[in-house]
C-alpha atoms as a PDB file:
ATOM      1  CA  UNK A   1     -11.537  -8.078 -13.237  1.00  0.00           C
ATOM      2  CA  UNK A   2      -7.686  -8.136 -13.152  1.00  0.00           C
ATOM      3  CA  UNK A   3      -5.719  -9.915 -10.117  1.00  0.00           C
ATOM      4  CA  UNK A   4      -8.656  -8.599  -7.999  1.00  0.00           C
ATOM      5  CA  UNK A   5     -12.514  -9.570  -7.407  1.00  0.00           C
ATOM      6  CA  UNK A   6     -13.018  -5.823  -7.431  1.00  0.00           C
ATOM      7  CA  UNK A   7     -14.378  -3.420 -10.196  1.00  0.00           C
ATOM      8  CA  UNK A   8     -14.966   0.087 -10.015  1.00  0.00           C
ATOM      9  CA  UNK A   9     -18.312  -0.383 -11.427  1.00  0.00           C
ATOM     10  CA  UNK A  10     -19.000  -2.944  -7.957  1.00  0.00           C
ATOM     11  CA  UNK A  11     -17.571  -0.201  -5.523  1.00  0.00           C
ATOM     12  CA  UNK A  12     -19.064   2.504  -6.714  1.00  0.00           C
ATOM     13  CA  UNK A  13     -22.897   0.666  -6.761  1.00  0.00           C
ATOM     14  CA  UNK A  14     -21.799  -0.504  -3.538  1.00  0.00           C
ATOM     15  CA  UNK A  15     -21.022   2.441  -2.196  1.00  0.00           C
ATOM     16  CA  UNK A  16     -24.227   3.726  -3.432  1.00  0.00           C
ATOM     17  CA  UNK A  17     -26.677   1.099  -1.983  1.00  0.00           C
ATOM     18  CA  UNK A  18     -24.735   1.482   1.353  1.00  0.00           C
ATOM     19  CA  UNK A  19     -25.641   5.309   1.519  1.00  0.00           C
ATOM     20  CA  UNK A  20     -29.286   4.726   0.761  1.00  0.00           C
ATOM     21  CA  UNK A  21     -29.548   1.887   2.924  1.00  0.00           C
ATOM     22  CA  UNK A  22     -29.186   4.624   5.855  1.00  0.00           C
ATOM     23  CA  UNK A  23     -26.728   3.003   7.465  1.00  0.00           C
ATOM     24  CA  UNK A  24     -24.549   6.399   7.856  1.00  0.00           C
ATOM     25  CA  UNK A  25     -21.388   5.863   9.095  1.00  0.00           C
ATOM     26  CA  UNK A  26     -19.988   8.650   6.972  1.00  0.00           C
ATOM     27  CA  UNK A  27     -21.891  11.606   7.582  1.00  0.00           C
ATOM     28  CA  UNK A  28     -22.614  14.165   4.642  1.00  0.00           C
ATOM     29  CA  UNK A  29     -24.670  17.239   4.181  1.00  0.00           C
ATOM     30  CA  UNK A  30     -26.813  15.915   1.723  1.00  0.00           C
ATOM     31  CA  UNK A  31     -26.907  11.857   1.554  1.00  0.00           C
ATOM     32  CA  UNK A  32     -28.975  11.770  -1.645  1.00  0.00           C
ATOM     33  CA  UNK A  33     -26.135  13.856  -3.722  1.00  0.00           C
ATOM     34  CA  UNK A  34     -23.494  11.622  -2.692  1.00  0.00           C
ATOM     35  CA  UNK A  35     -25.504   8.804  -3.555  1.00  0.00           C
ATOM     36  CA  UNK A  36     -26.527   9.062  -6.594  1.00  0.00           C
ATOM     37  CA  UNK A  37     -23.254  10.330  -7.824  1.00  0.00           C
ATOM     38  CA  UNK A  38     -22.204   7.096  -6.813  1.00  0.00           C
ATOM     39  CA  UNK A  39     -24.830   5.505  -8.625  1.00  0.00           C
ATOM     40  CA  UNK A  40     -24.053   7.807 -11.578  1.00  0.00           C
ATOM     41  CA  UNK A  41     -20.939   7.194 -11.806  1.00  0.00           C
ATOM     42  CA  UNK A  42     -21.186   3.178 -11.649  1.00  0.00           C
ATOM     43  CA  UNK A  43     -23.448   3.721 -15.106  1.00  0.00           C
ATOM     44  CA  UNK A  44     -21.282   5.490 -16.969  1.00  0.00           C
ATOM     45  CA  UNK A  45     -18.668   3.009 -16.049  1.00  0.00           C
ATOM     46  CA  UNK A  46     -21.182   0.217 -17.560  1.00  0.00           C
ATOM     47  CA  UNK A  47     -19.094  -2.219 -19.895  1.00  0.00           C
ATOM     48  CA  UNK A  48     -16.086  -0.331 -20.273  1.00  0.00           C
ATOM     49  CA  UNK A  49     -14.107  -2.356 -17.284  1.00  0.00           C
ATOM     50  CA  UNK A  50     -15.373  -5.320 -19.107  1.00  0.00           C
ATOM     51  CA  UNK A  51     -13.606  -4.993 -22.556  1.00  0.00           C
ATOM     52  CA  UNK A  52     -10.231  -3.701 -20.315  1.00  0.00           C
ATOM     53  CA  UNK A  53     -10.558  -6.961 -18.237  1.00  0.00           C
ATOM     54  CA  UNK A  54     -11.691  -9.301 -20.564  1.00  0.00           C
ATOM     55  CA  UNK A  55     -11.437  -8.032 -24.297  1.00  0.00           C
ATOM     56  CA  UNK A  56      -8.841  -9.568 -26.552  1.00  0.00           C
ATOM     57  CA  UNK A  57      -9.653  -6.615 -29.283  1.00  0.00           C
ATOM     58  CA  UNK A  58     -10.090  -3.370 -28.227  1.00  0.00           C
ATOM     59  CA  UNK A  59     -12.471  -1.739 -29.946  1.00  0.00           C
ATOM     60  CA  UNK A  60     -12.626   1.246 -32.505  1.00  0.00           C
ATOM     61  CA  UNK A  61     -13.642   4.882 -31.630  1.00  0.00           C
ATOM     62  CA  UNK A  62     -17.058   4.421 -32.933  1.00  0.00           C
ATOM     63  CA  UNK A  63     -17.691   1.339 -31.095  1.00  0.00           C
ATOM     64  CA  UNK A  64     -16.746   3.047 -27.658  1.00  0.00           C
ATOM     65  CA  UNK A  65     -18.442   6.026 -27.885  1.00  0.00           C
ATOM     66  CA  UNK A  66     -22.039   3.908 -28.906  1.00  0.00           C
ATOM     67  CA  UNK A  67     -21.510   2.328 -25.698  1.00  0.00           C
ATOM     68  CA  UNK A  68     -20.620   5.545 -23.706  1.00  0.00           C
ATOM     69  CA  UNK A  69     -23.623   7.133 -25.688  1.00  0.00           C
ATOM     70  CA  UNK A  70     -26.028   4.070 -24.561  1.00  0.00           C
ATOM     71  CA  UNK A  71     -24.828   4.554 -20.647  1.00  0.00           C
ATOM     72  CA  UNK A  72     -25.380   8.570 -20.814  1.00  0.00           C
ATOM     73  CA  UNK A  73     -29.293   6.973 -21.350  1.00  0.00           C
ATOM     74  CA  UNK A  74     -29.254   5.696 -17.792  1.00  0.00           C
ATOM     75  CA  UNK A  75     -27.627   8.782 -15.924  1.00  0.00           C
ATOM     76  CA  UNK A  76     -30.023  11.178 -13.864  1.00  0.00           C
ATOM     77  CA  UNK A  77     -27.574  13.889 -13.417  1.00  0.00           C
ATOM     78  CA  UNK A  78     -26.772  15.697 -16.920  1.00  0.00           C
ATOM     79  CA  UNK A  79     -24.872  18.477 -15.438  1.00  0.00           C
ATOM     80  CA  UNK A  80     -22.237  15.514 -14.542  1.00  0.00           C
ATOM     81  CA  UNK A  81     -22.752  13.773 -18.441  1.00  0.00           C
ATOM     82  CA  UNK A  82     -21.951  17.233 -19.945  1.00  0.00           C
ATOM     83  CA  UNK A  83     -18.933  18.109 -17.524  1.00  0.00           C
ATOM     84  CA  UNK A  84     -17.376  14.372 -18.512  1.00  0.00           C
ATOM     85  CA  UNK A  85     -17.914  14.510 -21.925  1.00  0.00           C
ATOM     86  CA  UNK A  86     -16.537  17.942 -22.279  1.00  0.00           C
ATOM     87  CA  UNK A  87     -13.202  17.052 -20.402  1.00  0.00           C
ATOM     88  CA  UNK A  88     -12.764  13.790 -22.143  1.00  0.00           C
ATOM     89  CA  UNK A  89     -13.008  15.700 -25.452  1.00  0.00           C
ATOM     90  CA  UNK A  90     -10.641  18.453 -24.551  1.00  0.00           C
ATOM     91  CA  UNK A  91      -8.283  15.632 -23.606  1.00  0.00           C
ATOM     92  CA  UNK A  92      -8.796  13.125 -26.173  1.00  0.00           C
ATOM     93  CA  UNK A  93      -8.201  16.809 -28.807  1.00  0.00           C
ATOM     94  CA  UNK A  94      -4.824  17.994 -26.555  1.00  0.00           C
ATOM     95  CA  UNK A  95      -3.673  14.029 -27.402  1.00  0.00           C
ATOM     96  CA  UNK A  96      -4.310  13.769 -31.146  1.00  0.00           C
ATOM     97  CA  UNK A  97      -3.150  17.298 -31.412  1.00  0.00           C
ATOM     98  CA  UNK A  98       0.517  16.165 -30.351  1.00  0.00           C
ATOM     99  CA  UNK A  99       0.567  12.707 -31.855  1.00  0.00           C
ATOM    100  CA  UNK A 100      -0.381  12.043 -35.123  1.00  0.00           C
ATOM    101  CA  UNK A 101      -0.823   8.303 -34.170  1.00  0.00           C
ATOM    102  CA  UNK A 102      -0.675   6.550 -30.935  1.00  0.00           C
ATOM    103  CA  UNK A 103      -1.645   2.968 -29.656  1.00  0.00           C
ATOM    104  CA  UNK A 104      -3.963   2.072 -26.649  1.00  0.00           C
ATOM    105  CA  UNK A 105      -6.820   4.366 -28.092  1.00  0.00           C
ATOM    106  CA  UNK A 106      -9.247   2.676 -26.153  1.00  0.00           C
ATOM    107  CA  UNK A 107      -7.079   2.479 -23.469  1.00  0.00           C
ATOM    108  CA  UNK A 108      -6.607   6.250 -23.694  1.00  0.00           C
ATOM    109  CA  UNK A 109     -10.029   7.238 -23.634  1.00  0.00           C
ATOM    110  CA  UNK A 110     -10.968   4.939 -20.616  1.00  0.00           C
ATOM    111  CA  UNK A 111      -7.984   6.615 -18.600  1.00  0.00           C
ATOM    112  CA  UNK A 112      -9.681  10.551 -19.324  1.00  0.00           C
ATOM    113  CA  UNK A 113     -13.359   9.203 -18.522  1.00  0.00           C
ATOM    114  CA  UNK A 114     -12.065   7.762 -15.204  1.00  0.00           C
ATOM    115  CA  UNK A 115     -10.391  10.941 -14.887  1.00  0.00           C
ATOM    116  CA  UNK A 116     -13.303  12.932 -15.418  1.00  0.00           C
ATOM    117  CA  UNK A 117     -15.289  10.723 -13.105  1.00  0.00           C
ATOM    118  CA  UNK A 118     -12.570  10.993 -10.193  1.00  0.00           C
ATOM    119  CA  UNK A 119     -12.747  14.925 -10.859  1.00  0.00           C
ATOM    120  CA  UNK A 120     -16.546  15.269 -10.423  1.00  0.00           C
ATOM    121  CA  UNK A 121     -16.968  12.912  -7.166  1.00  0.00           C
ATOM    122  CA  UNK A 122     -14.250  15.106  -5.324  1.00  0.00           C
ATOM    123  CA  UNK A 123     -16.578  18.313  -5.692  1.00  0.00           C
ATOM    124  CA  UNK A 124     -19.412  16.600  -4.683  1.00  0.00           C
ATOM    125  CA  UNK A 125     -17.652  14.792  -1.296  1.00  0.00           C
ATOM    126  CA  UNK A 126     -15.983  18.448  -0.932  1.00  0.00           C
ATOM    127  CA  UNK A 127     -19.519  19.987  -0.991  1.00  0.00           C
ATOM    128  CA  UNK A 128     -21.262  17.262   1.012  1.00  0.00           C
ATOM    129  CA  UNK A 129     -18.350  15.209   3.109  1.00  0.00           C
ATOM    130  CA  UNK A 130     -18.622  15.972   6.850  1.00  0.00           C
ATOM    131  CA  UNK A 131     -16.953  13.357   8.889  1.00  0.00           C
ATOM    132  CA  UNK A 132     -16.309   9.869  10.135  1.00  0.00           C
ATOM    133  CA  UNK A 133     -19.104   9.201  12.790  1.00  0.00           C
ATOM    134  CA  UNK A 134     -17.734   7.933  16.222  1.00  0.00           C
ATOM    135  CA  UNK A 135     -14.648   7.175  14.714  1.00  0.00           C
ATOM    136  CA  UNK A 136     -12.639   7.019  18.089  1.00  0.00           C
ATOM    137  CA  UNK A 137     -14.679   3.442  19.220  1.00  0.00           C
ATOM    138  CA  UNK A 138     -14.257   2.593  15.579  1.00  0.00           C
ATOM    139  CA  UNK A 139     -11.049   2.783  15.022  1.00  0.00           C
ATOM    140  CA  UNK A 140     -10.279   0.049  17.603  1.00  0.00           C
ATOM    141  CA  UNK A 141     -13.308  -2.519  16.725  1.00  0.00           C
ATOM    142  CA  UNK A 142     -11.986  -3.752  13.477  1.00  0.00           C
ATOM    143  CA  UNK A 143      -8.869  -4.790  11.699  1.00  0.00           C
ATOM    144  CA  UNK A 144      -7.244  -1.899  10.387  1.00  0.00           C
ATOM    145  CA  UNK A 145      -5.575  -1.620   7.427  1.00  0.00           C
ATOM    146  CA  UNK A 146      -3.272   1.779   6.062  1.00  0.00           C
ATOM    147  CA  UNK A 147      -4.248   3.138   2.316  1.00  0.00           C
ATOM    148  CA  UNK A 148      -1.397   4.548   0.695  1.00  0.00           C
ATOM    149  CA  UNK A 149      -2.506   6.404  -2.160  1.00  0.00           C
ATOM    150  CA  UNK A 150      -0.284   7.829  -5.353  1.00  0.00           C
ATOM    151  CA  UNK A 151      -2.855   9.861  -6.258  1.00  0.00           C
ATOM    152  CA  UNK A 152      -5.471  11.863  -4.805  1.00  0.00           C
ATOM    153  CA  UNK A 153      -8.959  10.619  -5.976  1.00  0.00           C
ATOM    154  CA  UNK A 154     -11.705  11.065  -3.225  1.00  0.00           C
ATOM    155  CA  UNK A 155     -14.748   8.965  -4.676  1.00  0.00           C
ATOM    156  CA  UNK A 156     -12.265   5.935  -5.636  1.00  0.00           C
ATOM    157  CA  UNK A 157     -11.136   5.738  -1.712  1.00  0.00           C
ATOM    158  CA  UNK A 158     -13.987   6.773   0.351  1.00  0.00           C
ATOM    159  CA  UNK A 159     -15.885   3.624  -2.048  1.00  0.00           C
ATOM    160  CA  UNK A 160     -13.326   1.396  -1.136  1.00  0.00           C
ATOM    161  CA  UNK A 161     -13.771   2.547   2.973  1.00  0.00           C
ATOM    162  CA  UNK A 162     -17.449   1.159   2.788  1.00  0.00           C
ATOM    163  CA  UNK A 163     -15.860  -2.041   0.823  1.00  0.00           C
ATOM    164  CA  UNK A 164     -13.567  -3.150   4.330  1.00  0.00           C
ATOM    165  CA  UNK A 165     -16.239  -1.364   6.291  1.00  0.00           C
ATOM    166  CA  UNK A 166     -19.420  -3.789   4.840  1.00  0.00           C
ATOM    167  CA  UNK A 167     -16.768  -6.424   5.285  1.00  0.00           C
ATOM    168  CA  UNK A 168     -15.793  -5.640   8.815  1.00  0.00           C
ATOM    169  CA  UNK A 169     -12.528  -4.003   8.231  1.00  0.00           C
ATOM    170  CA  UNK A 170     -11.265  -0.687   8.879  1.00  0.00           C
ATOM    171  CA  UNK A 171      -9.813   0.972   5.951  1.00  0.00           C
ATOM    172  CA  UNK A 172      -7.894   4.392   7.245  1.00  0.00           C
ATOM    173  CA  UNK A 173      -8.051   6.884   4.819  1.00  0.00           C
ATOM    174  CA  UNK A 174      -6.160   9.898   6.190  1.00  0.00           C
ATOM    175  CA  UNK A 175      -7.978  12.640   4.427  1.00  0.00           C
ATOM    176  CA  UNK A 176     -11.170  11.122   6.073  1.00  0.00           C
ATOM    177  CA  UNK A 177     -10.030  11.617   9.644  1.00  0.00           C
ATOM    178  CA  UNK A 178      -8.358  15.336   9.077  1.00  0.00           C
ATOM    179  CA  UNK A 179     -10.684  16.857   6.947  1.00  0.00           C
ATOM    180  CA  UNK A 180     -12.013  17.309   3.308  1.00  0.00           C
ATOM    181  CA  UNK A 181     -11.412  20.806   3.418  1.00  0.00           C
ATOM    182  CA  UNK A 182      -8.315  20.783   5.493  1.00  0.00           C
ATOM    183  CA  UNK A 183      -5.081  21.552   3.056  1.00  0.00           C
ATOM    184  CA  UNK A 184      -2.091  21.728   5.888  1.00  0.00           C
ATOM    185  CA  UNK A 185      -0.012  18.729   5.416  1.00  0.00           C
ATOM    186  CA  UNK A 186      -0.452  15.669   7.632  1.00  0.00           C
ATOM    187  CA  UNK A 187       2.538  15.701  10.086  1.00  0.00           C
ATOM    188  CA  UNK A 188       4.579  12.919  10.030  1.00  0.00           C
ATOM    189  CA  UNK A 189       3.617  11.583  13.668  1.00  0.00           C
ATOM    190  CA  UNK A 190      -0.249  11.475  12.805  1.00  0.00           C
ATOM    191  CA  UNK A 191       0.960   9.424   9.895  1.00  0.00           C
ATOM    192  CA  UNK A 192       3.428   7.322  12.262  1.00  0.00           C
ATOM    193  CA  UNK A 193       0.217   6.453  14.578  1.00  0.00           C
ATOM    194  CA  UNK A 194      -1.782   5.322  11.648  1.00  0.00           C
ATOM    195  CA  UNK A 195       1.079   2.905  10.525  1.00  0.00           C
ATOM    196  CA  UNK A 196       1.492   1.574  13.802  1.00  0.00           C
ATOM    197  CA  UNK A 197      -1.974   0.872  14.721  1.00  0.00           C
ATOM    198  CA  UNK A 198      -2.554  -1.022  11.243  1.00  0.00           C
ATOM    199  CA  UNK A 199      -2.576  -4.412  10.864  1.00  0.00           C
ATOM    200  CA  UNK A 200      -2.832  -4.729   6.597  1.00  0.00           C
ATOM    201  CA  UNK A 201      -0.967  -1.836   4.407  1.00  0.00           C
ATOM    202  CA  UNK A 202      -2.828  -1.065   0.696  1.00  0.00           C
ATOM    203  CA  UNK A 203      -1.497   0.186  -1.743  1.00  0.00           C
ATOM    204  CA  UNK A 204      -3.755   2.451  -4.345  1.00  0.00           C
ATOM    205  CA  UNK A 205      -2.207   2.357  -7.587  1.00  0.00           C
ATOM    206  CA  UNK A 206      -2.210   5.049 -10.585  1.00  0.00           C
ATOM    207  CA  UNK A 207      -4.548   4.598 -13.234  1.00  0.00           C
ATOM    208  CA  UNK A 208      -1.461   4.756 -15.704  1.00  0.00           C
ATOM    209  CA  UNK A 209       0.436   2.214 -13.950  1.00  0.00           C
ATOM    210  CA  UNK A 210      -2.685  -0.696 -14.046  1.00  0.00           C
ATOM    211  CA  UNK A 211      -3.021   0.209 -17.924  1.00  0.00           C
ATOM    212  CA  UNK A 212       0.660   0.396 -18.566  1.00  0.00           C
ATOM    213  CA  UNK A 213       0.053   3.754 -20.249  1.00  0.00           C
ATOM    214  CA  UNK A 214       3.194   5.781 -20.397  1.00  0.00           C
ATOM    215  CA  UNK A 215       3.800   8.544 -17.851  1.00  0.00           C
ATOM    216  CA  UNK A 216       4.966   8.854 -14.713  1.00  0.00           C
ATOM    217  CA  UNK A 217       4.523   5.551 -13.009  1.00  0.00           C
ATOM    218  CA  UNK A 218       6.987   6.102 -10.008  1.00  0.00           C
ATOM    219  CA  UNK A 219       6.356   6.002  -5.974  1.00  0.00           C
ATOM    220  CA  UNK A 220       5.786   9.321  -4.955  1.00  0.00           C
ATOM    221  CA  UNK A 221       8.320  10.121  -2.185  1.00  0.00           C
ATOM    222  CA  UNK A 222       5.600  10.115   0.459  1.00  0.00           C
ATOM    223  CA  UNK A 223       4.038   7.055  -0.587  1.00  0.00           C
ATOM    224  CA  UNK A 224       7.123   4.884  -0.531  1.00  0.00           C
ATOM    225  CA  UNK A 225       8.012   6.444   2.845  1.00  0.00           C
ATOM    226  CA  UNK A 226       4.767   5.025   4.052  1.00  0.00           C
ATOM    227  CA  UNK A 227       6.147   1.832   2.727  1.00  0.00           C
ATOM    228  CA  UNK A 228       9.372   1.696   4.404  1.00  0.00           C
ATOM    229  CA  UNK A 229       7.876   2.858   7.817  1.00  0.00           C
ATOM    230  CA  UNK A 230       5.334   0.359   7.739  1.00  0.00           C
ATOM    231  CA  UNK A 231       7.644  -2.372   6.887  1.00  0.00           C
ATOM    232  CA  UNK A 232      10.126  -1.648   9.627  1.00  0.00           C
ATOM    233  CA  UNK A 233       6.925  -2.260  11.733  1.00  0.00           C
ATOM    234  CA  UNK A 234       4.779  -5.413   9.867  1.00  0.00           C
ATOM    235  CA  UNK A 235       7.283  -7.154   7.520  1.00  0.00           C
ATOM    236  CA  UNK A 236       3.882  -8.902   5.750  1.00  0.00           C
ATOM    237  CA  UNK A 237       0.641  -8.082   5.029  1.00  0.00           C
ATOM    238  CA  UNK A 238       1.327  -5.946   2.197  1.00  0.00           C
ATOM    239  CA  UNK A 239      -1.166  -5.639  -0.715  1.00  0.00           C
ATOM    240  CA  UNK A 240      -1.679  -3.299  -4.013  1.00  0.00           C
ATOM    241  CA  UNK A 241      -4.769  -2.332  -6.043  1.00  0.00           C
ATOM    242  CA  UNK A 242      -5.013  -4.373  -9.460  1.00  0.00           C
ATOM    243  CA  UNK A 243      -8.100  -3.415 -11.334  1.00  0.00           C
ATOM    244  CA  UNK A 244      -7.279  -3.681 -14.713  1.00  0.00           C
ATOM    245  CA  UNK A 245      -3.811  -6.309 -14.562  1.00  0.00           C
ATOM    246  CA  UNK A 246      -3.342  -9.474 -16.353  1.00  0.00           C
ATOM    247  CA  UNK A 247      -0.132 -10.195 -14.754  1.00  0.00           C
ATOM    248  CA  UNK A 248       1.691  -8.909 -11.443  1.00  0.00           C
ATOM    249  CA  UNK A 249       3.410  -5.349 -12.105  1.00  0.00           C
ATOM    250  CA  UNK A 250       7.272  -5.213 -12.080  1.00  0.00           C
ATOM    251  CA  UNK A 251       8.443  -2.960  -9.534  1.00  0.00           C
ATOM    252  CA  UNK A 252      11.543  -2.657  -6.907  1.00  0.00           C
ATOM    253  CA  UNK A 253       9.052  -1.702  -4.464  1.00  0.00           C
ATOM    254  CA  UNK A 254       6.068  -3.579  -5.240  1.00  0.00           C
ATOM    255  CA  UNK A 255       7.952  -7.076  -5.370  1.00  0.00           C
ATOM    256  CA  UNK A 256       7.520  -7.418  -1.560  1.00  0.00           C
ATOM    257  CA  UNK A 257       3.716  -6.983  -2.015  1.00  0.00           C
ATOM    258  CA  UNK A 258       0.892  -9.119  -3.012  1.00  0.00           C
ATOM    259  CA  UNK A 259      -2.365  -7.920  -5.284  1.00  0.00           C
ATOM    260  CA  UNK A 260      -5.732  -7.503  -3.026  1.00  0.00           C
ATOM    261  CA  UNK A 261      -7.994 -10.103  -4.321  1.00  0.00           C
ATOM    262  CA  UNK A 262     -11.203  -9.089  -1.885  1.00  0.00           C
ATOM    263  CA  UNK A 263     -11.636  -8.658   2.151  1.00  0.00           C
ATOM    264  CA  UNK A 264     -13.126 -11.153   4.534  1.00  0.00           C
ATOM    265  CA  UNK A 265     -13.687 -10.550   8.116  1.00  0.00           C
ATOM    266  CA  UNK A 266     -11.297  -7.139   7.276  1.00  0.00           C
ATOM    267  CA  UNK A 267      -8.349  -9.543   6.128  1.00  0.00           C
ATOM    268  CA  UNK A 268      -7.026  -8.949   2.592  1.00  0.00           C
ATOM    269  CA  UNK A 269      -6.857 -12.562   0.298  1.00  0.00           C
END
C-alpha cells in the first residue's frame, strides 16, 4: 500500500463479493458478468501491487511475467487473459521499439496491464451498467463526497463507489448518475450541484503520476476547475488517491490536499 490502506487488488475483490452478495444497489443487465470481471481482474492483479508497494528491487522481465503467467492459472475468463496480454505486448513492443533502453521496466509493464485491465472493465460496465437504484433518497442519506477524476477509467471508480458505499458514504461519480452510454458533456450547473451538495472532494489520480512515470502528469482543465469551485465552497476536506506513493506528490494544486488513507462512517482519514 502507498499513503493509503487501499489496493486495487482489495477494491476490485470487494467490489466483487458486494455484487454477489445481492445486495444491488447498482443495477446491471447481467450481475454475474460484472462480477466476475471484478473478480478477474483482482487475480491478475495478484502480487504485482505488492512488489510496487513494498519491493526494494524490482524485478527482471522473466521474473514478472512467471508471476503474471501463475495468475492467468486462476482467471475464468480467457477471452479477457488473451485481450490483456495482447495489448500489453503491443505496448511493451511500441516502447522498446523507440528506446533502446529505458528504466522503470517493471514499472512500465505494471502501468500497460492496469491499462489493459481499465480497458476491458469499461466494455463490460458499458454492456451491463444500467443505473444507480433509488438514487434520489440516496443521495441525501449519507455523507457525500465529489470524485474528480483525470482520467476516465470505469471499473477503477464504480469499485471505489461500493468502497464509501459498504462504508456508509456516498461517493458521486458523475458518469454514474448521467449515463454509461450518454456522451453529451455534463453542463456546468449539474456539476455546480454536485460540488455544493458534497461534503469530502477526491481526487483520482493518473496512473503515471502515482508511479512517477514520465508523461503528462498535469490537471486537466476540468479537473482543476472542479478544484477551485469546490474550494470557494469547503476550504477543507480535500483528499487524493495514493496507491502506489512512498512520499506525498509535489504539486501547486495538490499541496492544499491530503492523501485518502480509508473511509469510516463516509469520512475520509
Amino acid at each position: 500500500m502507498g499513503l493509503s490502506s487501499l489496493t486495487r487488488y482489495n477494491l476490485f475483490m470487494e467490489s466483487g463479493d458486494l455484487i454477489e452478495s445481492g445486495e444491488g444497489i447498482v443495477r446491471f443487465r447481467d450481475y454475474l458478468s460484472v462480477k466476475n470481471m471484478y473478480y478477474d481482474s483482482a487475480r491478475l492483479l495478484r502480487g504485482f501491487e505488492d512488489i510496487i508497494n513494498n519491493g526494494e528491487r524490482m524485478p527482471q522481465m522473466e521474473e514478472y511475467q512467471a508471476m503474471f503467467d501463475r495468475n492467468v492459472k486462476e482467471v475464468q475468463n480467457l477471452v479477457f487473459v488473451q485481450r490483456v496480454t495482447n495489448q500489453i505486448q503491443q505496448q511493451m513492443s511500441k516502447k522498446m521499439e523507440k528506446e533502446q533502453s529505458f528504466s522503470n521496466l517493471f514499472k512500465t509493464y505494471f502501468k500497460y496491464l492496469l491499462k489493459a485491465i481499465a480497458d476491458y472493465q469499461e466494455e463490460v460496465i458499458e454492456t451491463n451498467f444500467i443505473e444507480i437504484s433509488d438514487d434520489e433518497s440516496i443521495r441525501t442519506a449519507r455523507k457525500k463526497t465529489f470524485l474528480s477524476y483525470a482520467y476516465y477509467d470505469k471499473g477503477l471508480t464504480q469499485a471505489l463507489f461500493y468502497y464509501f458505499w459498504r462504508r456508509s458514504g456516498l461517493l458521486y461519480v458523475n458518469w454514474m448518475w448521467d449515463g454509461v452510454n450518454n456522451h453529451s458533456s455534463v453542463t456546468k450547473e449539474k456539476l455546480e450541484e454536485a460540488l455544493k451538495d458534497s461534503n469530502q472532494f477526491l481526487f483520482l489520480r493518473t496512473t503515471n503520476s502515482e508511479l512517477r512515470i514520465r508523461g503528462n502528469n498535469s490537471i486537466r482543465q476540468w479537473c482543476a476547475w472542479e478544484i477551485g469551485n469546490f474550494y470557494t465552497k469547503h476550504k477543507e476536506e480535500k483528499y487524493y488517491t495514493s496507491f502506489y506513493d512512498k512520499i506525498e506528490p509535489r504539486n501547486d494544486i495538490l499541496d492544499t490536499f491530503r492523501p485518502m488513507k480509508e473511509v469510516v462512517l463516509g469520512e475520509i482519514r
